[in-house]
PDBML (XML) file of the C-alpha atoms, coordinates in Angstrom:
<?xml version="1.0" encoding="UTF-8" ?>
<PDBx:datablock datablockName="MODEL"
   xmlns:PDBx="http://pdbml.pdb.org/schema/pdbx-v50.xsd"
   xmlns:xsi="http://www.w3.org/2001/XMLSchema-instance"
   xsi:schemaLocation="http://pdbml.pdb.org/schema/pdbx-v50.xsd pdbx-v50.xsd">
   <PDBx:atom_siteCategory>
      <PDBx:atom_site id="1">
         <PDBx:B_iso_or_equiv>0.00</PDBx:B_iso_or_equiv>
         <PDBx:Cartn_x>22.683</PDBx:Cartn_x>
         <PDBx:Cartn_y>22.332</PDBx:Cartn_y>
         <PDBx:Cartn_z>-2.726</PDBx:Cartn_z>
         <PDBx:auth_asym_id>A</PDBx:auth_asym_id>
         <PDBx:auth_atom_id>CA</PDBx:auth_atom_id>
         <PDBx:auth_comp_id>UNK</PDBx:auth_comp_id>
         <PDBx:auth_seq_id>1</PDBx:auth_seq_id>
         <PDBx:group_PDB>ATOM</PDBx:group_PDB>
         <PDBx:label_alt_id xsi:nil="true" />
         <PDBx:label_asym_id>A</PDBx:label_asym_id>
         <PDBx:label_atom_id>CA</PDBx:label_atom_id>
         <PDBx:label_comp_id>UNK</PDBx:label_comp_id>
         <PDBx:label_entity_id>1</PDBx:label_entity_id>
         <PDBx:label_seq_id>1</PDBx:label_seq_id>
         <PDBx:occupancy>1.00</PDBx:occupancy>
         <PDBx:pdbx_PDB_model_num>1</PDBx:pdbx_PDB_model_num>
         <PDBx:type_symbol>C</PDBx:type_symbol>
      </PDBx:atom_site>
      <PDBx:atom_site id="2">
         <PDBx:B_iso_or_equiv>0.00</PDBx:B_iso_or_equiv>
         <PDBx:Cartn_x>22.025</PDBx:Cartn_x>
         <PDBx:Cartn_y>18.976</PDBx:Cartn_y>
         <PDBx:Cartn_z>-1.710</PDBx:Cartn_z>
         <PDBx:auth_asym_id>A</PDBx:auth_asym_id>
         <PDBx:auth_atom_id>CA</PDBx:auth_atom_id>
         <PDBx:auth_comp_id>UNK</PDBx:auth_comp_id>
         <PDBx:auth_seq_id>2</PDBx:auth_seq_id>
         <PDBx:group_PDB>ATOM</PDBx:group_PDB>
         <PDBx:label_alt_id xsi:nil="true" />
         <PDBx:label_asym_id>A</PDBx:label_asym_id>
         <PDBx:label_atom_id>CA</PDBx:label_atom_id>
         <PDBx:label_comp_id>UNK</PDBx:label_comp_id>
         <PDBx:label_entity_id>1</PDBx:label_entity_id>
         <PDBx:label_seq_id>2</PDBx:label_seq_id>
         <PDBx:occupancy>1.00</PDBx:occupancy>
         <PDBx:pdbx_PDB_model_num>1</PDBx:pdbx_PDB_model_num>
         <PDBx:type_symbol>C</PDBx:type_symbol>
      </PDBx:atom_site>
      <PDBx:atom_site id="3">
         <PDBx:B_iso_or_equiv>0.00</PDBx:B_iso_or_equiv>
         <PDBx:Cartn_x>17.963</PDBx:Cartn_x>
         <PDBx:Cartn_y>18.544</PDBx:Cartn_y>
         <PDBx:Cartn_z>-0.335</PDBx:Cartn_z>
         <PDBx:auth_asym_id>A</PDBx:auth_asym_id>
         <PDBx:auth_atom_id>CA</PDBx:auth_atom_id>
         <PDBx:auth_comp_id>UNK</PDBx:auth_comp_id>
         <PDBx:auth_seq_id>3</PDBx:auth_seq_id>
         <PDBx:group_PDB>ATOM</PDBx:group_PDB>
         <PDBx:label_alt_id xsi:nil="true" />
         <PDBx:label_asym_id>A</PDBx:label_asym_id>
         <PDBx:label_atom_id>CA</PDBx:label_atom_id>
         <PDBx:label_comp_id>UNK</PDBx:label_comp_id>
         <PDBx:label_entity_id>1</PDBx:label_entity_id>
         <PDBx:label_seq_id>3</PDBx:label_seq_id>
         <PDBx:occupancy>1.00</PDBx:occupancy>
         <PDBx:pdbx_PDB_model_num>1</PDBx:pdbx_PDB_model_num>
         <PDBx:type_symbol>C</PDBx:type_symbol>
      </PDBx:atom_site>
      <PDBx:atom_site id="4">
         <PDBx:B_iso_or_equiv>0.00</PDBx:B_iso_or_equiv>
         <PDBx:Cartn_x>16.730</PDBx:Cartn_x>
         <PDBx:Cartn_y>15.478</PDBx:Cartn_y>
         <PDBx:Cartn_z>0.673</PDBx:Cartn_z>
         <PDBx:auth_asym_id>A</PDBx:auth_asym_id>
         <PDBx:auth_atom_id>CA</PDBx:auth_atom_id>
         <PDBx:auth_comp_id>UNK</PDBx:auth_comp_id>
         <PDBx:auth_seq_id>4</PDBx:auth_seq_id>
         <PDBx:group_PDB>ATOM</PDBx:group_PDB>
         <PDBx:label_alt_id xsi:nil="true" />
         <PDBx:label_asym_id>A</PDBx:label_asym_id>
         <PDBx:label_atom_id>CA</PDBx:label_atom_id>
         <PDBx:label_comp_id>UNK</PDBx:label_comp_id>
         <PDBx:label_entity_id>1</PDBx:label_entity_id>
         <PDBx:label_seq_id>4</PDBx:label_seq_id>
         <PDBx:occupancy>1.00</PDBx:occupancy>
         <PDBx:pdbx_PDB_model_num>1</PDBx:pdbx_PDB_model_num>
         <PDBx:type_symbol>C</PDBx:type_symbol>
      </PDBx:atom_site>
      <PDBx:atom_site id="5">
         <PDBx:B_iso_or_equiv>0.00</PDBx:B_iso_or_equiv>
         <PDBx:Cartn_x>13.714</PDBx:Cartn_x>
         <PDBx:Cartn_y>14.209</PDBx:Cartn_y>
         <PDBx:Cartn_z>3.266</PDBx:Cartn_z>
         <PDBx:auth_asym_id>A</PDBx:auth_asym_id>
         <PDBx:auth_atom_id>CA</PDBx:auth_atom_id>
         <PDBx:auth_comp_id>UNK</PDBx:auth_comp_id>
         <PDBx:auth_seq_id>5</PDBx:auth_seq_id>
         <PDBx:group_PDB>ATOM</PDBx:group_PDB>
         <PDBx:label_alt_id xsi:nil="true" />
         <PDBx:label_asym_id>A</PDBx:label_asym_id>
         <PDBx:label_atom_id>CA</PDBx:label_atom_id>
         <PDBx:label_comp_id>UNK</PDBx:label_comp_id>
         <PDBx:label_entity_id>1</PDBx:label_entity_id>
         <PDBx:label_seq_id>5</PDBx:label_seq_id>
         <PDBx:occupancy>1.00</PDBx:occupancy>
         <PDBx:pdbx_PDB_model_num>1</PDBx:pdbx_PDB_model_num>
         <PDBx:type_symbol>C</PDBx:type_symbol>
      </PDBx:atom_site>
      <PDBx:atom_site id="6">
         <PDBx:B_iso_or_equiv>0.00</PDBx:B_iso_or_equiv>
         <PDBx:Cartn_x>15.361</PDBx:Cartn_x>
         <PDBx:Cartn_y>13.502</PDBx:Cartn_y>
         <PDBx:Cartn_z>6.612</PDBx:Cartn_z>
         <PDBx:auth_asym_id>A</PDBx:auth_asym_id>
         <PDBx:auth_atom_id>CA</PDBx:auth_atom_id>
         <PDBx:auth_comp_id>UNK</PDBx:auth_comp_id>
         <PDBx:auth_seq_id>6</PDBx:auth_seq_id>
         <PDBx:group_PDB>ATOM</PDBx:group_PDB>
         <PDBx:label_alt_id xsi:nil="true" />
         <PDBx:label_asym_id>A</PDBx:label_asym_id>
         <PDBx:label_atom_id>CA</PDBx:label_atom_id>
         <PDBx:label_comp_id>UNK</PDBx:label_comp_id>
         <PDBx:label_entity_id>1</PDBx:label_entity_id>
         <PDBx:label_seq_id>6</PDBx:label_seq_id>
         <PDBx:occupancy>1.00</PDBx:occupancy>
         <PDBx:pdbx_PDB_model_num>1</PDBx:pdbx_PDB_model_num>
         <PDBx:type_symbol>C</PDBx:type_symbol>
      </PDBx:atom_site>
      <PDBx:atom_site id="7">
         <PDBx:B_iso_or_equiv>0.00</PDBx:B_iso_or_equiv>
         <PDBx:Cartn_x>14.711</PDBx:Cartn_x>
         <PDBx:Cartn_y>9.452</PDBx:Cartn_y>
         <PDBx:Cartn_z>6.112</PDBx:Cartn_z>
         <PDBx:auth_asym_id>A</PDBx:auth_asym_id>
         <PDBx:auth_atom_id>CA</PDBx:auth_atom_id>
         <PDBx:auth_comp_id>UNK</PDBx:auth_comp_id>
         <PDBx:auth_seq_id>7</PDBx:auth_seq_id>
         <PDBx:group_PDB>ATOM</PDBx:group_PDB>
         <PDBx:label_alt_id xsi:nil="true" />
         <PDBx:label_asym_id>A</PDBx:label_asym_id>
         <PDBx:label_atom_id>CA</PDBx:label_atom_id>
         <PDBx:label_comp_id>UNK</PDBx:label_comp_id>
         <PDBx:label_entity_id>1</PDBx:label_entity_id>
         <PDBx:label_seq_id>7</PDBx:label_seq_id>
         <PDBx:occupancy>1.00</PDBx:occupancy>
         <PDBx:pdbx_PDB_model_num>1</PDBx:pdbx_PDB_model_num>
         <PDBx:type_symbol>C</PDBx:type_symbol>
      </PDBx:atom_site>
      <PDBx:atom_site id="8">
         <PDBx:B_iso_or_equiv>0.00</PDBx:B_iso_or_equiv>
         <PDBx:Cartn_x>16.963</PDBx:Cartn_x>
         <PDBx:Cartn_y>9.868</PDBx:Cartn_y>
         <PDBx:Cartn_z>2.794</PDBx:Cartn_z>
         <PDBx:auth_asym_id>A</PDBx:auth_asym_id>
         <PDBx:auth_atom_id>CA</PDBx:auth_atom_id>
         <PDBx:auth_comp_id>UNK</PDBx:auth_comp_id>
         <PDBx:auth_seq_id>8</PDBx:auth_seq_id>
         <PDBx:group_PDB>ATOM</PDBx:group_PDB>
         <PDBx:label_alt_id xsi:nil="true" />
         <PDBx:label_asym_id>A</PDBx:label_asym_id>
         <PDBx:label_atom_id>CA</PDBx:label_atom_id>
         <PDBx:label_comp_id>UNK</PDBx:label_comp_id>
         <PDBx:label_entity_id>1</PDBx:label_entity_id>
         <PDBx:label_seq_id>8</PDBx:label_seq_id>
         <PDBx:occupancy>1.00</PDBx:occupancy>
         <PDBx:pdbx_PDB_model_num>1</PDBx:pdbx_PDB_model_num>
         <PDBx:type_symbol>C</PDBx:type_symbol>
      </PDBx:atom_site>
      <PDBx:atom_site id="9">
         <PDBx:B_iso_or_equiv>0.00</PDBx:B_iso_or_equiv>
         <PDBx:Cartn_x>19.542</PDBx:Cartn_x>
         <PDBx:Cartn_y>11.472</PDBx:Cartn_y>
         <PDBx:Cartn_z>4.818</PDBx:Cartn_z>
         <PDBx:auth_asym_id>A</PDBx:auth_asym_id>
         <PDBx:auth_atom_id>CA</PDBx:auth_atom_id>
         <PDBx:auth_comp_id>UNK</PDBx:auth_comp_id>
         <PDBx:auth_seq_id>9</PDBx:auth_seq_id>
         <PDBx:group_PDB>ATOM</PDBx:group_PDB>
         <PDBx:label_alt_id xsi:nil="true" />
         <PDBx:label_asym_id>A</PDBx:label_asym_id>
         <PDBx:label_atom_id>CA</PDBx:label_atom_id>
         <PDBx:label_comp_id>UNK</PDBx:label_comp_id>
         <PDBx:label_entity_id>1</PDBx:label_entity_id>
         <PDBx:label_seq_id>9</PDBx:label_seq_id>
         <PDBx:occupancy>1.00</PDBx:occupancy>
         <PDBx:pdbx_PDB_model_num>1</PDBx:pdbx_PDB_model_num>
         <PDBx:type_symbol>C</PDBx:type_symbol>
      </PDBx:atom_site>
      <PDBx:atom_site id="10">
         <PDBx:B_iso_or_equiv>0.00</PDBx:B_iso_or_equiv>
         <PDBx:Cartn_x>20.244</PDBx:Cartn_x>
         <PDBx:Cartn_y>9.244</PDBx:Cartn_y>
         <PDBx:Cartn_z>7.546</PDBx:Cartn_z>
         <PDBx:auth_asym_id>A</PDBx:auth_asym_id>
         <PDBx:auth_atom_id>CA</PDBx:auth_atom_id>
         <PDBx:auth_comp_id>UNK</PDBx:auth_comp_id>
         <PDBx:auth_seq_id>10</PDBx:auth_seq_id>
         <PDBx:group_PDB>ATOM</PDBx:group_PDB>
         <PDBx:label_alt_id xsi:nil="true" />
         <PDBx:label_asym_id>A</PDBx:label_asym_id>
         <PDBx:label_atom_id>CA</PDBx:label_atom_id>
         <PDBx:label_comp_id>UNK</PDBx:label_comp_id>
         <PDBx:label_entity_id>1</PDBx:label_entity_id>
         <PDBx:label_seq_id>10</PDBx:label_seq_id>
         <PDBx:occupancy>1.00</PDBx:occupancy>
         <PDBx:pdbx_PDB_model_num>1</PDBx:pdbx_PDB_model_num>
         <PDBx:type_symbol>C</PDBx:type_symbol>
      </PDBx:atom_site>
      <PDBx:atom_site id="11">
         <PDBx:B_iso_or_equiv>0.00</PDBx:B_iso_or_equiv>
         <PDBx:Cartn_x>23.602</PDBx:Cartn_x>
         <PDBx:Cartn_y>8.001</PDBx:Cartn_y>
         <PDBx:Cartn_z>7.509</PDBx:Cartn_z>
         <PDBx:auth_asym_id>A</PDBx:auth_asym_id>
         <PDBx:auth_atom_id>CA</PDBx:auth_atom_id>
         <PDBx:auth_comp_id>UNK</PDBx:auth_comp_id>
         <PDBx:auth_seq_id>11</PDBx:auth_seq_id>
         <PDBx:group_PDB>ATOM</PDBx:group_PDB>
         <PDBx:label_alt_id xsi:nil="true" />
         <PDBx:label_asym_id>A</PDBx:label_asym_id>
         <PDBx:label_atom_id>CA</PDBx:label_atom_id>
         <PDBx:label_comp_id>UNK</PDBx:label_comp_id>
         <PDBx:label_entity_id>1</PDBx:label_entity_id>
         <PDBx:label_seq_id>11</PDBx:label_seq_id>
         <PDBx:occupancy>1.00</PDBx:occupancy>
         <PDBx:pdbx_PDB_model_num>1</PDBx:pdbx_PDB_model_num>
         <PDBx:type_symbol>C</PDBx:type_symbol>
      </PDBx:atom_site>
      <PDBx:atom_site id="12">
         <PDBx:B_iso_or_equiv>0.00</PDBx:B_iso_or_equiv>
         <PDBx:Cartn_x>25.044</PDBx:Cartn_x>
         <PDBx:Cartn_y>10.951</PDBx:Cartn_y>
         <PDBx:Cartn_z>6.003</PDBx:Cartn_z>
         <PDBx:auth_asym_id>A</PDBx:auth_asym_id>
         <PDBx:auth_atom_id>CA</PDBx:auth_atom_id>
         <PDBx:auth_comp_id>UNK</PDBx:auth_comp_id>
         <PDBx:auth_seq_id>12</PDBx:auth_seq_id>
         <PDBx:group_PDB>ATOM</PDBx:group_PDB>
         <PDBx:label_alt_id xsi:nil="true" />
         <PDBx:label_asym_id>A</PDBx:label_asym_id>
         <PDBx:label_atom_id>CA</PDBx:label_atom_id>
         <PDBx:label_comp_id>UNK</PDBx:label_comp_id>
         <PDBx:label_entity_id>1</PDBx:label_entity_id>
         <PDBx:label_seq_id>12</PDBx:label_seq_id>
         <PDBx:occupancy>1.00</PDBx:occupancy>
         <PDBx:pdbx_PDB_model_num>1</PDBx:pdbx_PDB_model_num>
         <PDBx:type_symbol>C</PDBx:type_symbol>
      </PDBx:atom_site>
      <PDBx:atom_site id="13">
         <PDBx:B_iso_or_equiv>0.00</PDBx:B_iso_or_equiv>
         <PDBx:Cartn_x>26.346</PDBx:Cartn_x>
         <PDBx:Cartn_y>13.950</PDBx:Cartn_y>
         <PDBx:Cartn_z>7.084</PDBx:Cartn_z>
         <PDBx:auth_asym_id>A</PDBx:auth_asym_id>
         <PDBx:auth_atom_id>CA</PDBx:auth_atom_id>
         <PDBx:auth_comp_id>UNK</PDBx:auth_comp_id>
         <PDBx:auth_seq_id>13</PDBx:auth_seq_id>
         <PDBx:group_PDB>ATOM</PDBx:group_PDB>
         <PDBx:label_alt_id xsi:nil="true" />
         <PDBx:label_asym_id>A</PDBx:label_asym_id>
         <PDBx:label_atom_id>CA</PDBx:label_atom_id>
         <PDBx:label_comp_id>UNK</PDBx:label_comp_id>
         <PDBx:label_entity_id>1</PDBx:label_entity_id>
         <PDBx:label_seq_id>13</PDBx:label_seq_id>
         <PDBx:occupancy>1.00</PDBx:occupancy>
         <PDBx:pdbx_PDB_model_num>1</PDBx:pdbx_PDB_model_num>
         <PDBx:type_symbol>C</PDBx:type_symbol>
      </PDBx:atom_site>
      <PDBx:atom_site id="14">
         <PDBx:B_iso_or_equiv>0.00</PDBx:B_iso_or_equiv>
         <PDBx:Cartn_x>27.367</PDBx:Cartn_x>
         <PDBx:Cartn_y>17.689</PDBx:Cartn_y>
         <PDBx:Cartn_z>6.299</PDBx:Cartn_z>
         <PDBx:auth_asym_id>A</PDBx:auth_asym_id>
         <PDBx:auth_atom_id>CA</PDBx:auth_atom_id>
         <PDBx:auth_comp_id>UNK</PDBx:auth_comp_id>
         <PDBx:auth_seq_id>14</PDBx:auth_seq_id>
         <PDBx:group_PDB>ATOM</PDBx:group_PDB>
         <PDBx:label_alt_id xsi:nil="true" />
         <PDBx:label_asym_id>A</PDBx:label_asym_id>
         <PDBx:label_atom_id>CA</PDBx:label_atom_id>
         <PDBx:label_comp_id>UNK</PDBx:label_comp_id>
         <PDBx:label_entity_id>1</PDBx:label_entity_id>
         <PDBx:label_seq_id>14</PDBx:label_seq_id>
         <PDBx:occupancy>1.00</PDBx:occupancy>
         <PDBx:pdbx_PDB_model_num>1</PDBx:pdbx_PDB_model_num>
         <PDBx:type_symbol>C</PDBx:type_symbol>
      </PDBx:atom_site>
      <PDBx:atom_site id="15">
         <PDBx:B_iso_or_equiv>0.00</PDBx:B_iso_or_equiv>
         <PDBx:Cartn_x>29.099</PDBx:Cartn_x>
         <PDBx:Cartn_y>20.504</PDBx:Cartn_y>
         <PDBx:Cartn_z>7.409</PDBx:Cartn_z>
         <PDBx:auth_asym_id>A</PDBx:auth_asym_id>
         <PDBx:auth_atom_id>CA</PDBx:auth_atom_id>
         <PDBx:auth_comp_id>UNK</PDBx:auth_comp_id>
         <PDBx:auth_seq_id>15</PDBx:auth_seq_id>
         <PDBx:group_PDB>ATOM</PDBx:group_PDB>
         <PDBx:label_alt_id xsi:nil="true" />
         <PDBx:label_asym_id>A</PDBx:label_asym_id>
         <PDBx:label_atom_id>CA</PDBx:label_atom_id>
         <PDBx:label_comp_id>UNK</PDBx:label_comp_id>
         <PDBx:label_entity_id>1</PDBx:label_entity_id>
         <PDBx:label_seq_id>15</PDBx:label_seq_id>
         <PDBx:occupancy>1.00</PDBx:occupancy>
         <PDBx:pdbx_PDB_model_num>1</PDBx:pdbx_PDB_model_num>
         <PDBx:type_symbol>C</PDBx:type_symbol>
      </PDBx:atom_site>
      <PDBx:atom_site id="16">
         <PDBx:B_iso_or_equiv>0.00</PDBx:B_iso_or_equiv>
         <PDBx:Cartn_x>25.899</PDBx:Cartn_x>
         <PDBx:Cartn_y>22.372</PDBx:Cartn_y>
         <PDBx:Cartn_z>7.618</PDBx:Cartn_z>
         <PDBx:auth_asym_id>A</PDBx:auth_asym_id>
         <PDBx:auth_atom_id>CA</PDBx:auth_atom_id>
         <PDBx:auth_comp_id>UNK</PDBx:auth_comp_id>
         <PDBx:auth_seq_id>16</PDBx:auth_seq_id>
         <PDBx:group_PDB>ATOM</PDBx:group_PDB>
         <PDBx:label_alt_id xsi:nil="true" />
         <PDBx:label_asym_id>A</PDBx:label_asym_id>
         <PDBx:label_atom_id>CA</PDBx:label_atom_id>
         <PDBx:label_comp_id>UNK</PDBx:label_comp_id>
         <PDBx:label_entity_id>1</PDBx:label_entity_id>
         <PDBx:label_seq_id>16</PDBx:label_seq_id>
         <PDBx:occupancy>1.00</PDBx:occupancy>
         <PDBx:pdbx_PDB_model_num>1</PDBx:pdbx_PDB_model_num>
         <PDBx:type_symbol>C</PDBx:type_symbol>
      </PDBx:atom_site>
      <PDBx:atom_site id="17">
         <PDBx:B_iso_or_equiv>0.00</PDBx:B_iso_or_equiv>
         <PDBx:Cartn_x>22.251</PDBx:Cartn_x>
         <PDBx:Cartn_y>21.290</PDBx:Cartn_y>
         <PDBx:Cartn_z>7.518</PDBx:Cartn_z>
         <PDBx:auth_asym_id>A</PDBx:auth_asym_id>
         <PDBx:auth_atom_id>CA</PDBx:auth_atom_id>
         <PDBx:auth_comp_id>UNK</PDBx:auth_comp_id>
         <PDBx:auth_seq_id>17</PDBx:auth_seq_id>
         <PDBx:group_PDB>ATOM</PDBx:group_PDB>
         <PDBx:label_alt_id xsi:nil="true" />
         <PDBx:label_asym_id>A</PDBx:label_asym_id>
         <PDBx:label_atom_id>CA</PDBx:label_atom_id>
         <PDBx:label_comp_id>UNK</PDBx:label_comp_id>
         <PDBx:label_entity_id>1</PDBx:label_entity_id>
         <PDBx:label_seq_id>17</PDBx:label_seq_id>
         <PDBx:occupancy>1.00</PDBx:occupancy>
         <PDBx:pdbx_PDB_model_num>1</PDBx:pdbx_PDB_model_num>
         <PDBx:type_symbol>C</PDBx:type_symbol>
      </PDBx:atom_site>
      <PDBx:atom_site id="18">
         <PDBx:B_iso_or_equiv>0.00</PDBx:B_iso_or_equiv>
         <PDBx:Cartn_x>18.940</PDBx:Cartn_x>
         <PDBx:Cartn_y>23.266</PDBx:Cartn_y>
         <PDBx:Cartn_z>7.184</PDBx:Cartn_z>
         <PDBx:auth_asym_id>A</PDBx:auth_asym_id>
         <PDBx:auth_atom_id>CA</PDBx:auth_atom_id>
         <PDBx:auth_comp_id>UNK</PDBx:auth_comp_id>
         <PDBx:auth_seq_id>18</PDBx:auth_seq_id>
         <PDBx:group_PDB>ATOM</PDBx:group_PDB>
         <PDBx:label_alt_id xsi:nil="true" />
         <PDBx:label_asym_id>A</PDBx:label_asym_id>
         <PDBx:label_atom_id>CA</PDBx:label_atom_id>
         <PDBx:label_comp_id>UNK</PDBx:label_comp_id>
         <PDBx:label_entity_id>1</PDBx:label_entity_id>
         <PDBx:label_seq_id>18</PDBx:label_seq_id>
         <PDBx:occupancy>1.00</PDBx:occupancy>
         <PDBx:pdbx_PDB_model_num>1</PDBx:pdbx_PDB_model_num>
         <PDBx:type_symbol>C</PDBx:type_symbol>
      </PDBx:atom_site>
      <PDBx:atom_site id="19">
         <PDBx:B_iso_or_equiv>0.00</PDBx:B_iso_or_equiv>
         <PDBx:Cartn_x>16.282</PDBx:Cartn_x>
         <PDBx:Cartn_y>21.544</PDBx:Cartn_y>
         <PDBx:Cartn_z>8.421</PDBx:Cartn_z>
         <PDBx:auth_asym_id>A</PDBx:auth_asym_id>
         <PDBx:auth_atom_id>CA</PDBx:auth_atom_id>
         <PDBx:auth_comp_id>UNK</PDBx:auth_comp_id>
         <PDBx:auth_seq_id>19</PDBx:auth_seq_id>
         <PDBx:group_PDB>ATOM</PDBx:group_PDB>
         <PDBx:label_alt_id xsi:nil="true" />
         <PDBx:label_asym_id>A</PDBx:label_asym_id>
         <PDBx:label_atom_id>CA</PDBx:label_atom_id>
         <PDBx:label_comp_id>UNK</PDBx:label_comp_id>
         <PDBx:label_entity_id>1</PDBx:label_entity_id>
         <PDBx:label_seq_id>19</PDBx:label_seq_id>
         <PDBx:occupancy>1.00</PDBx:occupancy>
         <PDBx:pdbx_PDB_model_num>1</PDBx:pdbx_PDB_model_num>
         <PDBx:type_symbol>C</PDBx:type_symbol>
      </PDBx:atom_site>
      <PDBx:atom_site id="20">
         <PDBx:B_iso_or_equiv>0.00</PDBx:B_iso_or_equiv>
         <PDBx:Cartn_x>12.483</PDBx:Cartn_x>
         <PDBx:Cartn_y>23.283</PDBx:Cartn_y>
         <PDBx:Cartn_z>6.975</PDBx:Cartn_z>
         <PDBx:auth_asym_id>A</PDBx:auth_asym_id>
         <PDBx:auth_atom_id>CA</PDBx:auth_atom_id>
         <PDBx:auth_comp_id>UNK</PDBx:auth_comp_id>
         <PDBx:auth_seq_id>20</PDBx:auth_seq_id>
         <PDBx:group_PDB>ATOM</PDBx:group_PDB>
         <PDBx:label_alt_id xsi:nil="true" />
         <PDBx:label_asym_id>A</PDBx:label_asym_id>
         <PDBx:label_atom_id>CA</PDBx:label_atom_id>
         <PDBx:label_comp_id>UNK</PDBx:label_comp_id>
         <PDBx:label_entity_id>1</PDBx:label_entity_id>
         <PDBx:label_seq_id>20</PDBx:label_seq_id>
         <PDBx:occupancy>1.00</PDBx:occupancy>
         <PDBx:pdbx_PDB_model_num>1</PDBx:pdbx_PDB_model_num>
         <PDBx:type_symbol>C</PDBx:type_symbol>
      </PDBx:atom_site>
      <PDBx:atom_site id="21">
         <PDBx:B_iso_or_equiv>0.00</PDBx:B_iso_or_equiv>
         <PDBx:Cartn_x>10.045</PDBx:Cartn_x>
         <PDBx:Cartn_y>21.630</PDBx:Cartn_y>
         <PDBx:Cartn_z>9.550</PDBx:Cartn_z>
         <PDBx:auth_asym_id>A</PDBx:auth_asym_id>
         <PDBx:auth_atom_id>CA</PDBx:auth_atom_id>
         <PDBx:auth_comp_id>UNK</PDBx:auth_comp_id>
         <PDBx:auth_seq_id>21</PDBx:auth_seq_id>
         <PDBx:group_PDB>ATOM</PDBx:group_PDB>
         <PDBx:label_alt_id xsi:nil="true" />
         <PDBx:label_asym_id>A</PDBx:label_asym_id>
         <PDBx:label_atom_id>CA</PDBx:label_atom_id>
         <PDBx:label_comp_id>UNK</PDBx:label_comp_id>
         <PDBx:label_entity_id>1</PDBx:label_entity_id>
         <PDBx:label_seq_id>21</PDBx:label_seq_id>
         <PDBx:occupancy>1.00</PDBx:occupancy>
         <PDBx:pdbx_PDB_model_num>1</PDBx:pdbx_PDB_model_num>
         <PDBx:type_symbol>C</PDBx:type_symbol>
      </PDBx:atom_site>
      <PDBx:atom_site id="22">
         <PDBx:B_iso_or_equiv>0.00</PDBx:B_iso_or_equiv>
         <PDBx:Cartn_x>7.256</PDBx:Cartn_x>
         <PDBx:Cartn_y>22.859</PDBx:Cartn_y>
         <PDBx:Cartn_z>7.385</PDBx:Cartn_z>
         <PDBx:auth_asym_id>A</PDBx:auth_asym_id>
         <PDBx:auth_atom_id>CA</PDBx:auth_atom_id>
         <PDBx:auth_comp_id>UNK</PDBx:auth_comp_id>
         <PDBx:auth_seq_id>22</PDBx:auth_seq_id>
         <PDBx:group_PDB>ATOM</PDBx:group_PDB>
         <PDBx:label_alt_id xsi:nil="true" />
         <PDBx:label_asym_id>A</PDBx:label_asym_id>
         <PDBx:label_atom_id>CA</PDBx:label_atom_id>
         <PDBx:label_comp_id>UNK</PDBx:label_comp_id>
         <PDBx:label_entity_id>1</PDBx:label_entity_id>
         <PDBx:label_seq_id>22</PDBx:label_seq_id>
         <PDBx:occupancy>1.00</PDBx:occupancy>
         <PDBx:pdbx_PDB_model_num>1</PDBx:pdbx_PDB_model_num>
         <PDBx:type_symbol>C</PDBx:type_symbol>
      </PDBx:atom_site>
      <PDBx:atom_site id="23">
         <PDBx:B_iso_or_equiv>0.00</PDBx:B_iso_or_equiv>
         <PDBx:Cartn_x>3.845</PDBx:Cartn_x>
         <PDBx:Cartn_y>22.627</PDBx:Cartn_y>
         <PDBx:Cartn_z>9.515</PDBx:Cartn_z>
         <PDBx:auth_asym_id>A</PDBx:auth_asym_id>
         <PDBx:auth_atom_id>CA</PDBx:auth_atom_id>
         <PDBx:auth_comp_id>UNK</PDBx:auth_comp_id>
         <PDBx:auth_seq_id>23</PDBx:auth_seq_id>
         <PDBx:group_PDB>ATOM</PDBx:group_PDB>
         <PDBx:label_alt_id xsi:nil="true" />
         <PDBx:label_asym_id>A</PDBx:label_asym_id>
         <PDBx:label_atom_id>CA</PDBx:label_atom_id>
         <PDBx:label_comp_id>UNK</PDBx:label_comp_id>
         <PDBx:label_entity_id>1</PDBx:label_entity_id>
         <PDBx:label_seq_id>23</PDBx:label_seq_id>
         <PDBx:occupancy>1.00</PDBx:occupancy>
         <PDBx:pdbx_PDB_model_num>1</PDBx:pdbx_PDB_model_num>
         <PDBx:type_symbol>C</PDBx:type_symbol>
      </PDBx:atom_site>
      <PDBx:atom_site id="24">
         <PDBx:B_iso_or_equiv>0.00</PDBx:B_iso_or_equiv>
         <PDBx:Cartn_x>2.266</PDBx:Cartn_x>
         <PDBx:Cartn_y>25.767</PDBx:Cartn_y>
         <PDBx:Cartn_z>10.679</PDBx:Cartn_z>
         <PDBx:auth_asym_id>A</PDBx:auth_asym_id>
         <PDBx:auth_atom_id>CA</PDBx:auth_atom_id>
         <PDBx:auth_comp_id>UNK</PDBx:auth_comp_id>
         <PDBx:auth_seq_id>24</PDBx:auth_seq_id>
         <PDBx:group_PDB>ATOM</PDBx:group_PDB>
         <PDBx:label_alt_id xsi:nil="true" />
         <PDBx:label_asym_id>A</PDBx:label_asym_id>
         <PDBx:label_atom_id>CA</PDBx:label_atom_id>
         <PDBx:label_comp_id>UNK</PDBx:label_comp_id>
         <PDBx:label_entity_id>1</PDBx:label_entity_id>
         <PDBx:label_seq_id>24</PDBx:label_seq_id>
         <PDBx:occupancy>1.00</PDBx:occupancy>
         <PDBx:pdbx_PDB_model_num>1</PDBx:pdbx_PDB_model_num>
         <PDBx:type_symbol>C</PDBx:type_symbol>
      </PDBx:atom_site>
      <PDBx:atom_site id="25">
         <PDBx:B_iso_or_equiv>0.00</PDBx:B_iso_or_equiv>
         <PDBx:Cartn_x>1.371</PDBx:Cartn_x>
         <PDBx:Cartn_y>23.987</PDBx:Cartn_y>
         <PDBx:Cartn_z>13.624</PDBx:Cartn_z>
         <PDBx:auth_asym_id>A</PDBx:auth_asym_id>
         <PDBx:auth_atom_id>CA</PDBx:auth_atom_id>
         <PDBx:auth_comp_id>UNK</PDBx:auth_comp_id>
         <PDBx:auth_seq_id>25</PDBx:auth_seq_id>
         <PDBx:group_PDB>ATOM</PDBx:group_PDB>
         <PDBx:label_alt_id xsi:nil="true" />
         <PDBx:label_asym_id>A</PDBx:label_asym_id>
         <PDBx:label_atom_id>CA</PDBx:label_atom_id>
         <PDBx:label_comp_id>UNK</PDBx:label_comp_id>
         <PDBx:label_entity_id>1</PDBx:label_entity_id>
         <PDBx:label_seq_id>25</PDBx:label_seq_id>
         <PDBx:occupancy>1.00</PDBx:occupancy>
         <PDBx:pdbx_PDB_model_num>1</PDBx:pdbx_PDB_model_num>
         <PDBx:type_symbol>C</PDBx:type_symbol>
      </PDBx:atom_site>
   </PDBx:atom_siteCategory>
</PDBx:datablock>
């Protein structure tokens, strides 16, 4: 599957996208 930062990703797009926000807080 394709997993990239959210800066790498601008300008693309997919179907579906997962986005892990990762901080606790």
């Amino acid at each position: 599957i394709d997993v990239a930062t959210v800066h790498k990703f601008q300008g693309r797009e997919k179907d579906a996208i997962v986005m892990s926000t990762v901080d606790d807080t």
